[in-house]
Protein backbone atom coordinates (compact mmCIF):
# COMPACT_ATOMS: atom_id res chain seq x y z
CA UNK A 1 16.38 29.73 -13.99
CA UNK A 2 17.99 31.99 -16.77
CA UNK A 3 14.11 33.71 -17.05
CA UNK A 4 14.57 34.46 -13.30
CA UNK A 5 18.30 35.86 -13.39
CA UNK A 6 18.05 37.69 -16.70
CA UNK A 7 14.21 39.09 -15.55
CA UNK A 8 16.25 39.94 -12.21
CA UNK A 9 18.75 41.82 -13.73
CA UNK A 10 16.41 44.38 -15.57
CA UNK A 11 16.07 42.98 -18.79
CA UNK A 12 12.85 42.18 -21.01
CA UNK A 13 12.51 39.03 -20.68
CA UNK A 14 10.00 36.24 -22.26
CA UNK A 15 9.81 32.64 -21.67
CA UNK A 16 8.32 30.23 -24.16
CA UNK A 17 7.84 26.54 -22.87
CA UNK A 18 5.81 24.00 -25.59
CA UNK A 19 4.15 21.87 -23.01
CA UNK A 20 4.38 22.97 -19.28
CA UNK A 21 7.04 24.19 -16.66
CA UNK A 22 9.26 21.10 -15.75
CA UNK A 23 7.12 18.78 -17.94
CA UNK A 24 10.14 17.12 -20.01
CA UNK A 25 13.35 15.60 -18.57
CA UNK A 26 13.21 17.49 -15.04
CA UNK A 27 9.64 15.39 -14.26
CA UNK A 28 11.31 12.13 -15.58
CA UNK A 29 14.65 12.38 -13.44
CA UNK A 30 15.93 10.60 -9.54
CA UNK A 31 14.11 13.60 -8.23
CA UNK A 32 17.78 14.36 -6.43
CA UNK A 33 19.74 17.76 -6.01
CA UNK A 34 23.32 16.25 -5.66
CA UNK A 35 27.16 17.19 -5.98
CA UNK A 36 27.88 13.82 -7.67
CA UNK A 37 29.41 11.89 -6.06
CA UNK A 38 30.41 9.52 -8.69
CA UNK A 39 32.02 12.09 -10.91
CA UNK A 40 34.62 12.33 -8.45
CA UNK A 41 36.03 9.23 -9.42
CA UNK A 42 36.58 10.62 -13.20
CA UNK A 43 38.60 13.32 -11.51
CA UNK A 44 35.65 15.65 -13.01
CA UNK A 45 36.16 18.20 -9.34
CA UNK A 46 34.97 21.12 -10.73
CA UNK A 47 32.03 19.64 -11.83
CA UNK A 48 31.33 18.44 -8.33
CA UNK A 49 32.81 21.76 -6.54
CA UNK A 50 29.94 23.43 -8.80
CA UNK A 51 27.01 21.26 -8.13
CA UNK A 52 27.71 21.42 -4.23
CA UNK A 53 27.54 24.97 -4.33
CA UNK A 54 24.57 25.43 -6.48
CA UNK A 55 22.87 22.39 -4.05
CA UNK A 56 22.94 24.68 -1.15
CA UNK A 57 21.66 27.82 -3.29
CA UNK A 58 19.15 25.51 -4.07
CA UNK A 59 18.36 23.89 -0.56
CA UNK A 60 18.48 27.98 0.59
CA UNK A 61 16.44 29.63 -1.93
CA UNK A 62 13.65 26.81 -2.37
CA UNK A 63 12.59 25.28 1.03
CA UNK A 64 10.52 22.84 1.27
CA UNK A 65 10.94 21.64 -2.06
CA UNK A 66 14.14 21.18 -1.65
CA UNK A 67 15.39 19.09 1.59
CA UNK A 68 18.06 17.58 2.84
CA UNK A 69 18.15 13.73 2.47
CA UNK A 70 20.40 11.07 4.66
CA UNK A 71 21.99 8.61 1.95
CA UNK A 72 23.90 5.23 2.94
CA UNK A 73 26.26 3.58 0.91
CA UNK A 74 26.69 0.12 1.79
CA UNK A 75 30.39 -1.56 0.92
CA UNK A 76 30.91 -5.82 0.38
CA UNK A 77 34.42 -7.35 0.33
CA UNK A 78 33.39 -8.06 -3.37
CA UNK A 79 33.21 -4.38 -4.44
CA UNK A 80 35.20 -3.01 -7.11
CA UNK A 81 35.96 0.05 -4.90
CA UNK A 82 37.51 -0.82 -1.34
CA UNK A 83 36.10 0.82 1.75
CA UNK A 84 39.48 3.06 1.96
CA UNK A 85 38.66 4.96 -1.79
CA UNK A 86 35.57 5.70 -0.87
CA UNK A 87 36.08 6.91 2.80
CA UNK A 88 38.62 9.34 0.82
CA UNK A 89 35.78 10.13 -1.89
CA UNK A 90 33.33 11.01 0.42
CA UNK A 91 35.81 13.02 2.62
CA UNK A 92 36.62 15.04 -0.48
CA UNK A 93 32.72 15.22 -1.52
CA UNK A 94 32.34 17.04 1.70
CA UNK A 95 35.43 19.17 1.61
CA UNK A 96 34.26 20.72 -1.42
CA UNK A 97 31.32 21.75 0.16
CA UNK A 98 33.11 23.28 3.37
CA UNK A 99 30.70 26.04 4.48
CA UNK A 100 27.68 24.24 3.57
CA UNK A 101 24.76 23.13 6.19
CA UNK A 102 24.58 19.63 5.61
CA UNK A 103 26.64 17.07 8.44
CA UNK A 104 29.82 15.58 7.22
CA UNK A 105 30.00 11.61 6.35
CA UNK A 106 30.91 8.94 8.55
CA UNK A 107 31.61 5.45 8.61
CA UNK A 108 29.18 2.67 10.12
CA UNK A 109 29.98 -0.78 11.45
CA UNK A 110 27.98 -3.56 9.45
CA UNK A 111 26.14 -3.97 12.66
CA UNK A 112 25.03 -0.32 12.22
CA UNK A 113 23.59 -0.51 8.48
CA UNK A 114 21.98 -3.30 8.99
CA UNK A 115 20.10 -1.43 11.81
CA UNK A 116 19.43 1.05 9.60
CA UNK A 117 18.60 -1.59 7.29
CA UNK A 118 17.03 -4.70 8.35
CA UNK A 119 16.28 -5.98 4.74
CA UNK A 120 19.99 -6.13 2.98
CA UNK A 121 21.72 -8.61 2.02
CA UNK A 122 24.63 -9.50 5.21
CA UNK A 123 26.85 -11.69 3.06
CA UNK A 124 29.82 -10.28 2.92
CA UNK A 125 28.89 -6.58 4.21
CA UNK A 126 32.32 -5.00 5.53
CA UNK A 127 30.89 -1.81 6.26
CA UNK A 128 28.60 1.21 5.43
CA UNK A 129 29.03 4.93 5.21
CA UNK A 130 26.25 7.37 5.62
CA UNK A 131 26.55 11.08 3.97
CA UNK A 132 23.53 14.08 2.96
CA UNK A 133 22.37 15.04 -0.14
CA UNK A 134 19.35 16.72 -1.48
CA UNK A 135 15.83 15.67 -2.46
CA UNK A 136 13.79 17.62 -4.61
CA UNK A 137 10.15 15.77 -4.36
CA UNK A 138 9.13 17.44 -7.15
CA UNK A 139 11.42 18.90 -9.40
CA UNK A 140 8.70 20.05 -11.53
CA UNK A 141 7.44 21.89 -8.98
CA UNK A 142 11.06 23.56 -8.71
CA UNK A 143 10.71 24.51 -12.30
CA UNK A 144 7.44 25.99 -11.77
CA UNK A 145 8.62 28.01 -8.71
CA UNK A 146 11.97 29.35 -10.89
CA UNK A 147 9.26 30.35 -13.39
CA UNK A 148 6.75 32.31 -11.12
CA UNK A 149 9.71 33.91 -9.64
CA UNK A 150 10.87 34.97 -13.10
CA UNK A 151 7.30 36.27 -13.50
CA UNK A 152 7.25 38.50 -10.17
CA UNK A 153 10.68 39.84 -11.57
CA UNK A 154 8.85 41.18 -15.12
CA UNK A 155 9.39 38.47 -17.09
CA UNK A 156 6.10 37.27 -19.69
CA UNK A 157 6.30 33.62 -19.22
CA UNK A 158 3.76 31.34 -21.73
CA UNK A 159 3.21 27.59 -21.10
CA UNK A 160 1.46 25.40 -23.72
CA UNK A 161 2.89 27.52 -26.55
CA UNK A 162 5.00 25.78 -28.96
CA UNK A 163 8.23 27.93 -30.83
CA UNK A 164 7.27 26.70 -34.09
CA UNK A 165 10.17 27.96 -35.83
CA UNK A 166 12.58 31.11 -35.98
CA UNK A 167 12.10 34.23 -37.70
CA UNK A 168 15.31 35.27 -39.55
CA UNK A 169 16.70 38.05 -41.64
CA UNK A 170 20.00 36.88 -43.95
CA UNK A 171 22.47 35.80 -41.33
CA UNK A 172 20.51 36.71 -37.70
CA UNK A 173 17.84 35.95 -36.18
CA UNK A 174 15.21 37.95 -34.69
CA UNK A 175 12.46 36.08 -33.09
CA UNK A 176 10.59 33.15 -33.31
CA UNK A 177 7.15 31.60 -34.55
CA UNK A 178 5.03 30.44 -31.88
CA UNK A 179 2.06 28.71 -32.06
CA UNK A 180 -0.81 28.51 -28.97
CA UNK A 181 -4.41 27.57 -28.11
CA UNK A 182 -4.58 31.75 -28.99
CA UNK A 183 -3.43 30.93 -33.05
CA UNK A 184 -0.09 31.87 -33.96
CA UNK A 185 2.37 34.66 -33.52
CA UNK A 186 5.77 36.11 -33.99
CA UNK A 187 7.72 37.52 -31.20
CA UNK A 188 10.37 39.64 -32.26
CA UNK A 189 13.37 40.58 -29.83
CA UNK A 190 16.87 41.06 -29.80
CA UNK A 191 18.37 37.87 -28.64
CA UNK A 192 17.09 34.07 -28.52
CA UNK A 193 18.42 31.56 -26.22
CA UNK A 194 17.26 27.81 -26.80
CA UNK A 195 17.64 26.42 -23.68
CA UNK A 196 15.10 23.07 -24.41
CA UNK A 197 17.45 20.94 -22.57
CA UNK A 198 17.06 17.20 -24.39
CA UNK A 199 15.09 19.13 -27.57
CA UNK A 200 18.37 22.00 -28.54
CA UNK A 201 19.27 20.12 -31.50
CA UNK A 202 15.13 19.28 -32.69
CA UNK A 203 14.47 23.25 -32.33
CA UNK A 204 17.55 24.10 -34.15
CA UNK A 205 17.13 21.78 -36.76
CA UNK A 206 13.83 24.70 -37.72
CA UNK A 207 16.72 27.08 -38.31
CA UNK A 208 16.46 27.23 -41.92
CA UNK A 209 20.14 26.01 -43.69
CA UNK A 210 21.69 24.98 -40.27
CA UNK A 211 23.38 21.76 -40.72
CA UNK A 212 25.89 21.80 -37.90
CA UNK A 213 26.51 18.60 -35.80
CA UNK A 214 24.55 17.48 -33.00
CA UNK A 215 25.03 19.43 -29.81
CA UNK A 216 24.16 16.18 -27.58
CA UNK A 217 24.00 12.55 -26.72
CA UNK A 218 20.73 11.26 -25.34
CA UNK A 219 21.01 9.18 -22.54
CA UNK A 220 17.60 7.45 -21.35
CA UNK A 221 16.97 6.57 -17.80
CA UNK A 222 14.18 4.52 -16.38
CA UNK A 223 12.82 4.48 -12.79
CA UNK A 224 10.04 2.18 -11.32
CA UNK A 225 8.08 3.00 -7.97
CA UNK A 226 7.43 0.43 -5.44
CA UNK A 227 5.27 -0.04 -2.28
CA UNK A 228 6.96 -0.54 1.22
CA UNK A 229 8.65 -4.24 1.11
CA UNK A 230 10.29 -6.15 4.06
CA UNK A 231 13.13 -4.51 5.28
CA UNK A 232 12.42 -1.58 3.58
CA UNK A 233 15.27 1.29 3.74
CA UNK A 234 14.76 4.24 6.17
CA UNK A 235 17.27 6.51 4.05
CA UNK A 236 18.40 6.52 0.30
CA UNK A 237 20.19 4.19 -0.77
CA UNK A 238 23.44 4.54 -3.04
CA UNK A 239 24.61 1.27 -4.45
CA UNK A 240 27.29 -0.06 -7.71
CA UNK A 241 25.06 -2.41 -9.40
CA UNK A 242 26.26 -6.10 -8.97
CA UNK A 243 25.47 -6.83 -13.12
CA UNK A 244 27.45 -4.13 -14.47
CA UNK A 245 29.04 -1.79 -11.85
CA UNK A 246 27.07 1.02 -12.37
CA UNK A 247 25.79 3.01 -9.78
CA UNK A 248 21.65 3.38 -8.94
CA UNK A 249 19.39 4.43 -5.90
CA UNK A 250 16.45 3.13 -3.85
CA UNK A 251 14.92 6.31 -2.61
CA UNK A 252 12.26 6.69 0.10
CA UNK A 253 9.57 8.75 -1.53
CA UNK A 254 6.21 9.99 -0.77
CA UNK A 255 5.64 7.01 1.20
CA UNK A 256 6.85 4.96 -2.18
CA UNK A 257 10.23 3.59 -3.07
CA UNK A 258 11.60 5.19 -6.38
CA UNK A 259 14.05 3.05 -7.65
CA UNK A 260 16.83 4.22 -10.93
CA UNK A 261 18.41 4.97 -12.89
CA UNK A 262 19.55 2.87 -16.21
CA UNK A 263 21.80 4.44 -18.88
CA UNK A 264 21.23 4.14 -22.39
CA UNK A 265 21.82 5.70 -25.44
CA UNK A 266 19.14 6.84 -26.86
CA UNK A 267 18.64 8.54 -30.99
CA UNK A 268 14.99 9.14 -30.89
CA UNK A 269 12.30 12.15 -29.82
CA UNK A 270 12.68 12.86 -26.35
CA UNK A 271 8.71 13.48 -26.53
CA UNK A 272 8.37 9.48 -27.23
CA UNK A 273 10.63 7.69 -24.47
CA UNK A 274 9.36 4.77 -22.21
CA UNK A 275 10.51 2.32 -20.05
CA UNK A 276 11.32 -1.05 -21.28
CA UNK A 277 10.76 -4.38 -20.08
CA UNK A 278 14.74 -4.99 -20.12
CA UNK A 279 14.99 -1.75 -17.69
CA UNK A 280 12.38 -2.58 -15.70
CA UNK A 281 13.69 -6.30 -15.18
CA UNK A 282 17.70 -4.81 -14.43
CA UNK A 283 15.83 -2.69 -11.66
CA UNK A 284 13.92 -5.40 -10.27
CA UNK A 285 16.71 -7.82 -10.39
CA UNK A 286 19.49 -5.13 -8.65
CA UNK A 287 16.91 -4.07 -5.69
CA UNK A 288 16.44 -7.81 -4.80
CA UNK A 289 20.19 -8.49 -4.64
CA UNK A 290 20.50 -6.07 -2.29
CA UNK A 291 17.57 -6.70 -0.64
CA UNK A 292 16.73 -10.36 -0.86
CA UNK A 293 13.48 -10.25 1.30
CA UNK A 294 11.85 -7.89 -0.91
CA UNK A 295 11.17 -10.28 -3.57
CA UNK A 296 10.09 -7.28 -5.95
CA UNK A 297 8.02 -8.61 -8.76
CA UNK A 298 6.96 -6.68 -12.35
CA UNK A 299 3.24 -6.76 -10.69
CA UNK A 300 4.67 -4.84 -7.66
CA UNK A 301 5.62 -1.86 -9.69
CA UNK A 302 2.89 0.84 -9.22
CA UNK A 303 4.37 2.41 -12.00
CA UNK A 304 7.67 3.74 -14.56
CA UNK A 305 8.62 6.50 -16.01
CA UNK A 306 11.76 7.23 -18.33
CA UNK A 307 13.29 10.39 -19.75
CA UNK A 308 15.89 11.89 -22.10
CA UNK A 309 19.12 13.31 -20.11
CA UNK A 310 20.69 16.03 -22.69
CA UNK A 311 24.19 15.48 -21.72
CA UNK A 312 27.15 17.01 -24.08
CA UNK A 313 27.80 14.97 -27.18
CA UNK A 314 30.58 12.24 -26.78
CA UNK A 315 31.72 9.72 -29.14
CA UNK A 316 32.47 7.08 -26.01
CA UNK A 317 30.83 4.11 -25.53
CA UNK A 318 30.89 4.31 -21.75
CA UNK A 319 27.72 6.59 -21.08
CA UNK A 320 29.03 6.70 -17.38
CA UNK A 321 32.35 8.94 -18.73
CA UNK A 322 30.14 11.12 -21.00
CA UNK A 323 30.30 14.79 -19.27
CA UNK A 324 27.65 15.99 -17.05
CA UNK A 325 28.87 19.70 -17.85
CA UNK A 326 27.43 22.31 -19.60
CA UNK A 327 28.14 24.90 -22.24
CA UNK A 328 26.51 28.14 -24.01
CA UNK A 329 27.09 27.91 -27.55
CA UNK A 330 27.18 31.12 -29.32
CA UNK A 331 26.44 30.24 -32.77
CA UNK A 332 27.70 33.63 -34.21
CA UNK A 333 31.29 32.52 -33.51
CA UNK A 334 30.53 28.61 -34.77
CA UNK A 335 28.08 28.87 -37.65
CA UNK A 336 28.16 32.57 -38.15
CA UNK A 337 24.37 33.38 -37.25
CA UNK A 338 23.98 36.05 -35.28
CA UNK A 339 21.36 36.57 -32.49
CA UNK A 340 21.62 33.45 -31.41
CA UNK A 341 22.82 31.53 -28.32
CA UNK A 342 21.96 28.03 -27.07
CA UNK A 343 22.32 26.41 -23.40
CA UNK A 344 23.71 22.88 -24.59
CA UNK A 345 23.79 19.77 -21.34
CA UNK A 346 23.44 20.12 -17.61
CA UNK A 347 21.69 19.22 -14.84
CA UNK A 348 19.14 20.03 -12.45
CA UNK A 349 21.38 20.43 -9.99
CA UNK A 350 23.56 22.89 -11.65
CA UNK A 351 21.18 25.00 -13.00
CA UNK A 352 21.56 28.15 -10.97
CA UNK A 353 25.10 28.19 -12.45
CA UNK A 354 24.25 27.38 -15.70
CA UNK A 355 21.73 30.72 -15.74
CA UNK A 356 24.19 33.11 -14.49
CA UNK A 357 26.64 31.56 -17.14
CA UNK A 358 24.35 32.06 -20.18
CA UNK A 359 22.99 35.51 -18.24
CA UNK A 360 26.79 37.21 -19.20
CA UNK A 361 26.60 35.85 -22.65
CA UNK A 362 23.44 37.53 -22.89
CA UNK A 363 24.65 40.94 -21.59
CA UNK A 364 27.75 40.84 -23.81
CA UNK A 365 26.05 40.17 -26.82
CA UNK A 366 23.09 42.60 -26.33
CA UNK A 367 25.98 45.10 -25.23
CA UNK A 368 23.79 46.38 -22.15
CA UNK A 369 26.03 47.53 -19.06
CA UNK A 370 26.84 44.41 -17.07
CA UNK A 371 24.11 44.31 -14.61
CA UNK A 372 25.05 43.33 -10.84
CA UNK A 373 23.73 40.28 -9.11
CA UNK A 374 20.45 40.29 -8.23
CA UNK A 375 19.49 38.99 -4.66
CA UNK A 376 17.06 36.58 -4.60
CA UNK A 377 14.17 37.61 -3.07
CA UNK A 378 14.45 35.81 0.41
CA UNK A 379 11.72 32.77 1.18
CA UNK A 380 9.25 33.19 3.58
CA UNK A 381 9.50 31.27 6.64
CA UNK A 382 7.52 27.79 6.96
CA UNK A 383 7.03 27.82 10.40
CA UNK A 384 3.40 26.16 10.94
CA UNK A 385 3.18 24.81 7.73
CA UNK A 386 2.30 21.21 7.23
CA UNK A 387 4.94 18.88 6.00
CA UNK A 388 3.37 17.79 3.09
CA UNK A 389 2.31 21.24 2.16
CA UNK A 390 5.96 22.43 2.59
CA UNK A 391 7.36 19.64 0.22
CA UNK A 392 4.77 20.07 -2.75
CA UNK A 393 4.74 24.13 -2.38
CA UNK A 394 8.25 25.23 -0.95
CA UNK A 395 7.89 29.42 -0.67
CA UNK A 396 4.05 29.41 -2.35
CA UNK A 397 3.27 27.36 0.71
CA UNK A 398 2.24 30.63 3.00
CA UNK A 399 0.22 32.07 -0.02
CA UNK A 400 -1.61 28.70 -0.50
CA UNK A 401 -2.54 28.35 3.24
CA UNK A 402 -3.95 31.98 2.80
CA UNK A 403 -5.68 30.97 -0.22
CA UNK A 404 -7.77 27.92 1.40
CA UNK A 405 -8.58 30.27 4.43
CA UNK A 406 -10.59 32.79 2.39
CA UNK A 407 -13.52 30.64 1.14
CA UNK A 408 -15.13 27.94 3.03
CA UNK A 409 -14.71 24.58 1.78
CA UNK A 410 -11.61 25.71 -0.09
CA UNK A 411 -9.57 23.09 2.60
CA UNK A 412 -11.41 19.86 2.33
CA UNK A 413 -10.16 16.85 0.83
CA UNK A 414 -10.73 17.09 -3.31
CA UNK A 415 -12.50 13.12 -2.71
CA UNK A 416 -12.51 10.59 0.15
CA UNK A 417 -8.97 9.27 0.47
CA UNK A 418 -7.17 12.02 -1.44
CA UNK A 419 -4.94 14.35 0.66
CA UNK A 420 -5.35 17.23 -2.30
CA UNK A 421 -7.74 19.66 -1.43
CA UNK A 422 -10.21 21.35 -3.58
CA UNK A 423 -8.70 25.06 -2.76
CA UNK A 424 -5.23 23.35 -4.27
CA UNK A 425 -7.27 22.20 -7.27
CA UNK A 426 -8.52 25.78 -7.75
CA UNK A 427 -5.20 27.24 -6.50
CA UNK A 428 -3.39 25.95 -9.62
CA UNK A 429 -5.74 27.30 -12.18
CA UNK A 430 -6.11 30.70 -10.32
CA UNK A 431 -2.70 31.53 -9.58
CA UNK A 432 -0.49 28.97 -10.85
CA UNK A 433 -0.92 29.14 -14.96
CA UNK A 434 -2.74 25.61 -14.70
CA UNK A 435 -4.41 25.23 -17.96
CA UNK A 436 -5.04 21.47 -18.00
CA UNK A 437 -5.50 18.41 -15.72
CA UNK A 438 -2.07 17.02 -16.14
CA UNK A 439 -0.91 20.69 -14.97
CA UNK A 440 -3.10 20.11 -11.94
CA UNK A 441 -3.06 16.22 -11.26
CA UNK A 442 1.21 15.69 -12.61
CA UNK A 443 3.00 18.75 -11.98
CA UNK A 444 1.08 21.16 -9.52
CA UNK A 445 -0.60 18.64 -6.97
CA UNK A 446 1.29 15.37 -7.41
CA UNK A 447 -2.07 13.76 -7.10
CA UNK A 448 -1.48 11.45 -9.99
CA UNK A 449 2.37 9.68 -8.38
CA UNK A 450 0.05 8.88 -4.81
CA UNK A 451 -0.27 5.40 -3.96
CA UNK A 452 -3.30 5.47 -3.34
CA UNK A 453 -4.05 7.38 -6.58
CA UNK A 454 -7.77 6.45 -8.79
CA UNK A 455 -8.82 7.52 -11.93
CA UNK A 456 -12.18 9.10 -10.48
CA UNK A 457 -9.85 11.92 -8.69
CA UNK A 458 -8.87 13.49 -11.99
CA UNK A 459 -12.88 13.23 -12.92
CA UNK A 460 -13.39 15.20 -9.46
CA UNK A 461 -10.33 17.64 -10.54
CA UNK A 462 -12.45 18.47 -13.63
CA UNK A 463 -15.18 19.16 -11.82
CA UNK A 464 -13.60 21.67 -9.29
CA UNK A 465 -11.32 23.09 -12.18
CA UNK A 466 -13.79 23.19 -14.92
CA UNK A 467 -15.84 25.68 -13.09
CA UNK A 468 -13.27 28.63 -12.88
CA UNK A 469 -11.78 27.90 -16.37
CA UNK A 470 -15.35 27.69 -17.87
CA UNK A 471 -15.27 24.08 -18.93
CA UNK A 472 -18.85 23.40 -20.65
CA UNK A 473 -19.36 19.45 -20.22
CA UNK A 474 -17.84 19.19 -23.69
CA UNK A 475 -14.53 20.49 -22.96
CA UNK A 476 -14.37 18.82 -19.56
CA UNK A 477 -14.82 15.52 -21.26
CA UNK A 478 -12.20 16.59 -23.55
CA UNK A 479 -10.05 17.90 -20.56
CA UNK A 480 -10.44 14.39 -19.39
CA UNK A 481 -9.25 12.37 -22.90
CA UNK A 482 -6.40 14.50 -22.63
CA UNK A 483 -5.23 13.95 -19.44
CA UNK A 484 -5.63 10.19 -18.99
CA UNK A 485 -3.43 9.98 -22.67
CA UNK A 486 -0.61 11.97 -21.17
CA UNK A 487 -0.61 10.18 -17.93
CA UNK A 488 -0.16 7.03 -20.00
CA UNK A 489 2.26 8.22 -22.08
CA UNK A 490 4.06 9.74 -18.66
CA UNK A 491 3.38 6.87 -16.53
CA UNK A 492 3.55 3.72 -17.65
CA UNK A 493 1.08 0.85 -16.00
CA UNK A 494 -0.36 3.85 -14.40
């Protein structure tokens, strides 16, 4: 997002990302674009007032990929919140966002939510309350959109390249090392931002002498996917855990259920996080409480994933009260070196903000004239476009349909059972900085989270790919190794 704005507003602008777009925490997360509910209750309502306004500059900017998505919250005389607080939360939650375009909450009788949801548990169900928030399908898709944008706007952006370190002069810095399938390189400019979300304190720690405290806490969060089970939920889900109070969702999703998140605190390499058994067993146990008939077992999970959330560092035990804020850190004013700024927590959600935050830091400190806000460049309209073309693609979706209309064959199905068609395939490496298969399969087609998903599709992707990005049989092989180790690494029991 700060590429985009600061590309936007006229300035050179390059963006260096070690793996691909929206390959770390933002492909690992509840896949939501929310307000937060929950941080209303910490009395946190700027926090919230922010993330509902960036959520509809989201839902406005990036159709398609991001929709609007019903949510119930179910309420049980046993709660630790009665019905009252939270009809007065969720009438605040959509005050805040007065203006917006989703509808307003309301209160259902039980007889209601369990029409809505034949599965849950009746004993002792008071009430329900249904309210909208956002769904991002695939966030790393959102990430990859933010970057093309930034592209269109001037910016150079690089996947696959690695900042390998900084290159410094006495007190400031003035560039940084990279390193790339190309060999290595130094790019020199006037001003770095490190905005690696979970990794800011691993890529300062290359900042030779720079011994500050860490910038964050780590706080893991695992999600398993499940199949359709009896009773299953026609809308989210928002839910306090019965074990420990803590709130987690059962999403409808691509057909799937995605259930999450846990919180724990985590000291380790954000590249190297899984899911445990413990997780995975909490999740399990919490979705058949609430649903009893689903009798959810660890063979029913398709899959997990877990990731790194890089929120602001606390020294609380309760990860639930640890800030979901952000903050630039200019580290000319805290550890006198100059030339440097870094984007330190956040959110998906809040990102826009975050951007145009950092963006005035970066005009102040480069002394440029303050530039004015850039309009987004408005999406093009989605009439006639399939669904499930309009969730993977959002505002590509029109190019794409041109795309598979200019060759024949470009629109049929990649293999027998896949929805992905070959032009997609070839759409990704052509236009779309696709460089490998977990590009294609994980974060450009989504092929690899289907149901329905086998191993021979990515054999087929390396096929179809492999001929425009000149695999030999060698390097398709290779392609292959490559992808099936980050899938498990990504994926676990995929």
């Amino acid at each position: 997002m700060l590429a985009r704005a600061s590309a936007g507003a006229g300035l050179r602008t390059v963006l260096v990302e070690k793996r691909d777009f929206g390959a770390g925490v933002t492909s690992r997360s509840t896949r939501l674009v929310h307000g937060g509910l929950r941080y209303l209750e910490r009395l946190q309502v700027g926090l919230v007032r922010e993330s509902l306004r960036d959520r509809e500059r989201l839902l406005r900017e990036f159709p398609g990929i991001v929709e609007p998505q019903a949510f119930c919250l179910p309420v049980y005389r046993s709660d630790s919140r009665p019905s009252w607080q939270l009809r007065a939360g969720l009438a605040l939650y959509h005050l805040l966002c007065l203006g917006g375009s989703l509808p307003p909450p309301r209160r259902i009788t039980p007889a209601e939510t369990l029409d809505l949801f034949p599965g849950l548990d009746r004993r002792g169900l008071e009430c329900g309350f249904e309210y909208f928030d956002c769904q991002a399908t695939y966030p790393e898709r959102l990430a990859l959109e933010a970057a093309m944008q930034a592209a269109e706007c001037g910016a150079e952006i690089r996947n696959h390249t690695c900042a390998t370190g900084f290159v410094v002069s006495g007190s400031r810095v003035e560039g940084v090392r990279i390193e790339s399938s190309s060999g290595t390189d130094e790019l020199r400019c006037a001003l770095v931002v490190n905005a690696s979300g979970a990794w800011v304190d691993r890529v300062l720690g290359r900042l030779p002498g720079f011994h500050a405290d860490s910038l964050l806490s780590l706080v893991n969060g695992t999600h398993i996917v499940v199949p359709g089970i009896p009773g299953s939920p026609r809308s989210a889900v928002y839910r306090e855990a019965r074990s420990d109070k803590r709130p987690f969702f059962i999403i409808p999703w691509r057909g799937l259920y995605l259930i999450g998140t846990t919180e724990s605190l985590f000291t380790g390499n954000p590249d190297r996080t899984a899911p445990t058994d413990c997780d995975i067993a909490y999740l399990i146990d919490e979705t058949n409480q609430l649903f009893p008939s689903a009798r959810i077992r660890p063979e029913s999970v398709l899959y997990a994933y877990c990731g790194s959330r890089p929120l602001l560092r606390s020294s609380t035990g309760n990860l639930q009260a640890i800030s979901r804020g952000h903050q630039v850190v200019d580290h000319e004013r805290t550890d006198g070196i100059q030339g440097l700024l870094t984007m330190a927590g956040g959110k998906l959600t809040t990102a826009p903000t975050f951007a145009n935050e950092t963006l005035r830091y970066v005009i102040r400190k480069l002394g440029v004239a303050p530039a004015r806000p850039v309009a987004p460049i408005p999406p093009p309209s989605m009439d006639g476009v399939p669904p499930r073309i309009a969730r993977i693609y959002g505002p590509r979706a029109p190019e794409l349909l041109r795309y598979l209309q200019q060759s024949h064959g470009r629109d049929l199905p990649l293999v027998e059972g896949c929805e992905t068609t070959c032009g997609e395939v070839l759409f990704a490496a052509e236009r779309e900085k696709a460089s490998t298969l977990g590009d294609i399969l994980l974060r450009r087609t989504g092929m690899a989270f289907d149901a329905s998903y086998q191993s021979s599709w990515a054999r087929e992707a390396a096929e179809v790919a492999g001929t425009h990005l000149g695999w030999d049989r060698q390097r398709r092989d290779s392609a292959l190794e490559g992808y099936f180790k980050e899938l498990s690494e990504t994926l676990r029991d995929r």
